[in-house]
N, C-alpha and C. Protein backbone atom coordinates (compact mmCIF):
# COMPACT_ATOMS: atom_id res chain seq x y z
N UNK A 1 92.89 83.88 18.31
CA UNK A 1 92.14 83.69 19.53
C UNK A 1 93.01 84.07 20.72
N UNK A 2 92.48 84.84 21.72
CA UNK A 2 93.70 85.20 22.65
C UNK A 2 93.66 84.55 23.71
N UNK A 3 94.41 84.19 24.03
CA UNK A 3 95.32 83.24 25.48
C UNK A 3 95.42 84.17 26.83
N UNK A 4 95.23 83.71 28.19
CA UNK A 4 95.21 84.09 29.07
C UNK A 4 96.87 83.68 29.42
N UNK A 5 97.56 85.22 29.71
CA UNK A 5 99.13 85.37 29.54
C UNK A 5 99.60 83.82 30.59
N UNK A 6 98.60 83.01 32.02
CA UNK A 6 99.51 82.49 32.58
C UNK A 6 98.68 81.37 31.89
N UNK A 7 98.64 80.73 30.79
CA UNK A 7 97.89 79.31 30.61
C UNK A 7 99.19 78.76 30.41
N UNK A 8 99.95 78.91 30.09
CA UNK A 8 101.43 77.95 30.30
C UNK A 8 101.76 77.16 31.57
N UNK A 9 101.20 78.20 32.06
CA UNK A 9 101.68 77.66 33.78
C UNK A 9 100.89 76.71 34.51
N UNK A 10 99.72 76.31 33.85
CA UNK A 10 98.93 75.65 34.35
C UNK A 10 99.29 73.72 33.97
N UNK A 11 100.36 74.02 32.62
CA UNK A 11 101.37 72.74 32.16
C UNK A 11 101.90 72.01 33.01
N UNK A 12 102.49 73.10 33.79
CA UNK A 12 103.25 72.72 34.95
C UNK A 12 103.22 72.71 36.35
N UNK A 13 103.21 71.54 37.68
CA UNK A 13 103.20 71.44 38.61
C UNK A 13 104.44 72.20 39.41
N UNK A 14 104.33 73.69 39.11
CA UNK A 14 105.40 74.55 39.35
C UNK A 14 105.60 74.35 41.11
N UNK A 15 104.31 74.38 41.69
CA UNK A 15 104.64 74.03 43.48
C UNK A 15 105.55 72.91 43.92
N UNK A 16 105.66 72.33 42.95
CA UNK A 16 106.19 70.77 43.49
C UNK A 16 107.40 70.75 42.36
N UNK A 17 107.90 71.40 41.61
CA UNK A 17 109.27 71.33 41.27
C UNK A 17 110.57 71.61 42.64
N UNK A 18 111.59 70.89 41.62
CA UNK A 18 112.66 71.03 42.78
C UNK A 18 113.82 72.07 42.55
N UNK A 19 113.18 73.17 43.04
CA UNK A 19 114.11 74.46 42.35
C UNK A 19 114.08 75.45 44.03
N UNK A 20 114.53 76.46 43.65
CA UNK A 20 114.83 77.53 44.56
C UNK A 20 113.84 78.62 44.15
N UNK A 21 113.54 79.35 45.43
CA UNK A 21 112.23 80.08 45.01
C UNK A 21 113.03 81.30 44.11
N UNK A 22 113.77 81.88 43.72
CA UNK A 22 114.49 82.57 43.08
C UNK A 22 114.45 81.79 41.19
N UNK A 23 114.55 81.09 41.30
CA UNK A 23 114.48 79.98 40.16
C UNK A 23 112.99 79.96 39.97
N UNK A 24 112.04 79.45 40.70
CA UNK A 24 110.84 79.19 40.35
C UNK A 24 109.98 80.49 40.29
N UNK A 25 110.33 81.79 40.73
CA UNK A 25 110.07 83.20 40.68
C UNK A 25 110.33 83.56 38.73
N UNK A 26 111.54 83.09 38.57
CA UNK A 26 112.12 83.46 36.80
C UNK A 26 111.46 82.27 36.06
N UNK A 27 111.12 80.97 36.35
CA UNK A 27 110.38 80.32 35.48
C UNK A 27 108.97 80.62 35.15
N UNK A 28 108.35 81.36 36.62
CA UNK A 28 107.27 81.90 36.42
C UNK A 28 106.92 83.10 35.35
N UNK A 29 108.00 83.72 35.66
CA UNK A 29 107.24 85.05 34.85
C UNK A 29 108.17 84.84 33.14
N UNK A 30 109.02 83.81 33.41
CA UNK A 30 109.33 83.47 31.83
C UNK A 30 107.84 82.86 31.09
N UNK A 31 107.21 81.77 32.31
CA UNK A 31 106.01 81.44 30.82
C UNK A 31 104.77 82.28 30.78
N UNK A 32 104.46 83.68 31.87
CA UNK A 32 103.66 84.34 31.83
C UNK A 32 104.42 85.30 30.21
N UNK A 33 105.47 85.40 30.54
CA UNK A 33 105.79 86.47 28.97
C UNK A 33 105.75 85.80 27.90
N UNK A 34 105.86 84.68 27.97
CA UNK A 34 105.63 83.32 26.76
C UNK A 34 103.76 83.12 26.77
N UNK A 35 103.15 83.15 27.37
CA UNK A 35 101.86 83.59 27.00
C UNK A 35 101.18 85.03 26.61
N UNK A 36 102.08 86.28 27.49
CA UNK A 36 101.31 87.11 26.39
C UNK A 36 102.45 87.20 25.39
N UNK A 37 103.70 86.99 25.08
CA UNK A 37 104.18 87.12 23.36
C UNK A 37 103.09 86.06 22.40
N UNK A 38 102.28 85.40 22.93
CA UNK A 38 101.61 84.41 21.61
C UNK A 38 100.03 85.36 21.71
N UNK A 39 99.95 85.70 23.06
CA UNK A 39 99.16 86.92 22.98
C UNK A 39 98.62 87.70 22.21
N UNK A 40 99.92 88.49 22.00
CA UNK A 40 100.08 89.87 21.02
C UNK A 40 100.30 89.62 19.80
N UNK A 41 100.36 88.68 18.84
CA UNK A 41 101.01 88.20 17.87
C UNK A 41 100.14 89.14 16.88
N UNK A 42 100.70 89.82 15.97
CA UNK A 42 99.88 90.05 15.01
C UNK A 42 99.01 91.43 15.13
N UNK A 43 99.20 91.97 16.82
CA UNK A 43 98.93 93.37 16.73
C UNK A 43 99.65 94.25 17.33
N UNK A 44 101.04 94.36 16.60
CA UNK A 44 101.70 95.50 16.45
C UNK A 44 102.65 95.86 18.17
N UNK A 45 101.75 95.12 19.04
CA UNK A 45 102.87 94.93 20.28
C UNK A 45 103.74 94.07 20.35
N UNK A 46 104.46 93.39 19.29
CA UNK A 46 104.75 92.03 19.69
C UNK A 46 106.27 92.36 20.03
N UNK A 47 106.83 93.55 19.90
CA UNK A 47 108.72 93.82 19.85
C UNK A 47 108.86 93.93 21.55
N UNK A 48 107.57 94.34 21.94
CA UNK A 48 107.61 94.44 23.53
C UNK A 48 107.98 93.18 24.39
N UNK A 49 106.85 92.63 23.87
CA UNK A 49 106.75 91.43 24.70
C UNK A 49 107.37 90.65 24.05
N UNK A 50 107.97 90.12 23.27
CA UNK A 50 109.01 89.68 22.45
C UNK A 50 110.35 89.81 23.41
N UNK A 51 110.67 91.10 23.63
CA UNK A 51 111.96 91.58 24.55
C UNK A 51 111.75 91.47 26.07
N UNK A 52 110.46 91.27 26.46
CA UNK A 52 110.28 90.71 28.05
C UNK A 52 110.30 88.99 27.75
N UNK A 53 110.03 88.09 26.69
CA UNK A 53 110.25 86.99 26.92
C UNK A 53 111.90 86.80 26.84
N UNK A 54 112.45 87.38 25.56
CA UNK A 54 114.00 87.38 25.49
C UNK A 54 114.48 87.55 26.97
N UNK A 55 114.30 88.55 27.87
CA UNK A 55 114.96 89.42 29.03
C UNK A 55 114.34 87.69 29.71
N UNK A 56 113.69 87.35 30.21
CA UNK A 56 112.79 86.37 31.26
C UNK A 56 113.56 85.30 31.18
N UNK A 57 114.18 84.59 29.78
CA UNK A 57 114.90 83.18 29.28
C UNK A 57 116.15 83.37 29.79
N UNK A 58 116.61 84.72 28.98
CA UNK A 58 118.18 84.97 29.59
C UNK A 58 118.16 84.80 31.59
N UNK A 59 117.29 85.60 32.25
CA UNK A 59 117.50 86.17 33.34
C UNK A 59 117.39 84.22 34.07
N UNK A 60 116.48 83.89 33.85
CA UNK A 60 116.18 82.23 34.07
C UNK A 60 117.59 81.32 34.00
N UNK A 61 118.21 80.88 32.73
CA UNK A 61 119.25 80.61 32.28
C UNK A 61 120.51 81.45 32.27
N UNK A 62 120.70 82.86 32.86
CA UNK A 62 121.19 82.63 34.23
C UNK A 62 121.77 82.33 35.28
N UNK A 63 120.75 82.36 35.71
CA UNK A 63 120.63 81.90 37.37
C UNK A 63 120.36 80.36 37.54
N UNK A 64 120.12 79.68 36.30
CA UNK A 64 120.16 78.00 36.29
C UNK A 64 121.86 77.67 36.28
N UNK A 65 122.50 78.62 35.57
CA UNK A 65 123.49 78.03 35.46
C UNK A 65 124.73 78.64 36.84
N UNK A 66 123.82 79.37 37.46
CA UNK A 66 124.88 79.25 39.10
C UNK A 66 124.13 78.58 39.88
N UNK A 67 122.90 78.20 39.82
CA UNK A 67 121.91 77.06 41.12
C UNK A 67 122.00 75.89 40.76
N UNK A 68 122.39 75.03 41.59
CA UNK A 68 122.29 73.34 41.02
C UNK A 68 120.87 73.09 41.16
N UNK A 69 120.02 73.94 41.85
CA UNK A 69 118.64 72.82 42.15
C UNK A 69 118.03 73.40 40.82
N UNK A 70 118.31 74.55 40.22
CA UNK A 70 117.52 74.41 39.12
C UNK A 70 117.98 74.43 38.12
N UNK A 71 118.97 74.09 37.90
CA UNK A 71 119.47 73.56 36.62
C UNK A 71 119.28 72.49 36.11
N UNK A 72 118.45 71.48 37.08
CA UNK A 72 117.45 70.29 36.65
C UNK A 72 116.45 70.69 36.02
N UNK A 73 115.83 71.49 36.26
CA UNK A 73 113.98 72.29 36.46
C UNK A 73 114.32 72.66 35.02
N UNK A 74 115.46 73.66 34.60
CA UNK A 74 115.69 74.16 33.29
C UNK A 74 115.33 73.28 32.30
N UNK A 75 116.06 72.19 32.68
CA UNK A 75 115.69 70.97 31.73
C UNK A 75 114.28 70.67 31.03
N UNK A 76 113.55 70.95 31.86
CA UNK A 76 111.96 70.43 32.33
C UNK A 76 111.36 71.53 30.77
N UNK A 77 112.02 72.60 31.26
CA UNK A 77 111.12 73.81 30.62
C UNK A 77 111.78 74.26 29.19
C-alpha cells in the first residue's frame, strides 16, 4: 500500500521542537526520504532512495553532533 513520502512528519510536532532551523531543515527531509524508502519497497527503486535516506541520517547526525540545540531533537528521532 503506498505512503505519502511526508506521513512521518505528521508524528512529529516539528514547529515546536527545540532545534536550529538548519537541524530542523535535515530532520525534515530525513523523514520525507524515510517515507518514500518504505514507499518504493519492492519496485526496483529502492537503492535510490535507500542512498537519499542513508545521505539525510548521516547529513542530520552530523550537524547534531556540532549543534547543542539539536542534539537533544536527535534523541527524539
Amino acid at each position: 500500500m503506498p505512503v505519502k513520502s511526508d506521513a512521518l512528519l505528521t508524528l512529529w510536532d516539528i514547529e515546536n521542537m527545540p532545534a536550529c532551523d538548519e537541524g530542523m531543515d535535515l530532520a525534515r527531509r530525513f523523514l520525507e526520504a524515510a517515507g518514500e524508502c518504505v514507499n518504493t519497497l519492492g519496485h526496483g527503486r529502492t537503492s535510490s532512495s535507500r542512498n537519499d535516506l542513508l545521505w539525510t541520517h548521516t547529513a542530520m547526525v552530523n550537524h547534531s553532533d556540532k549543534c547543542e540545540k539539536c542534539n537533544e531533537v536527535l534523541r527524539l528521532l
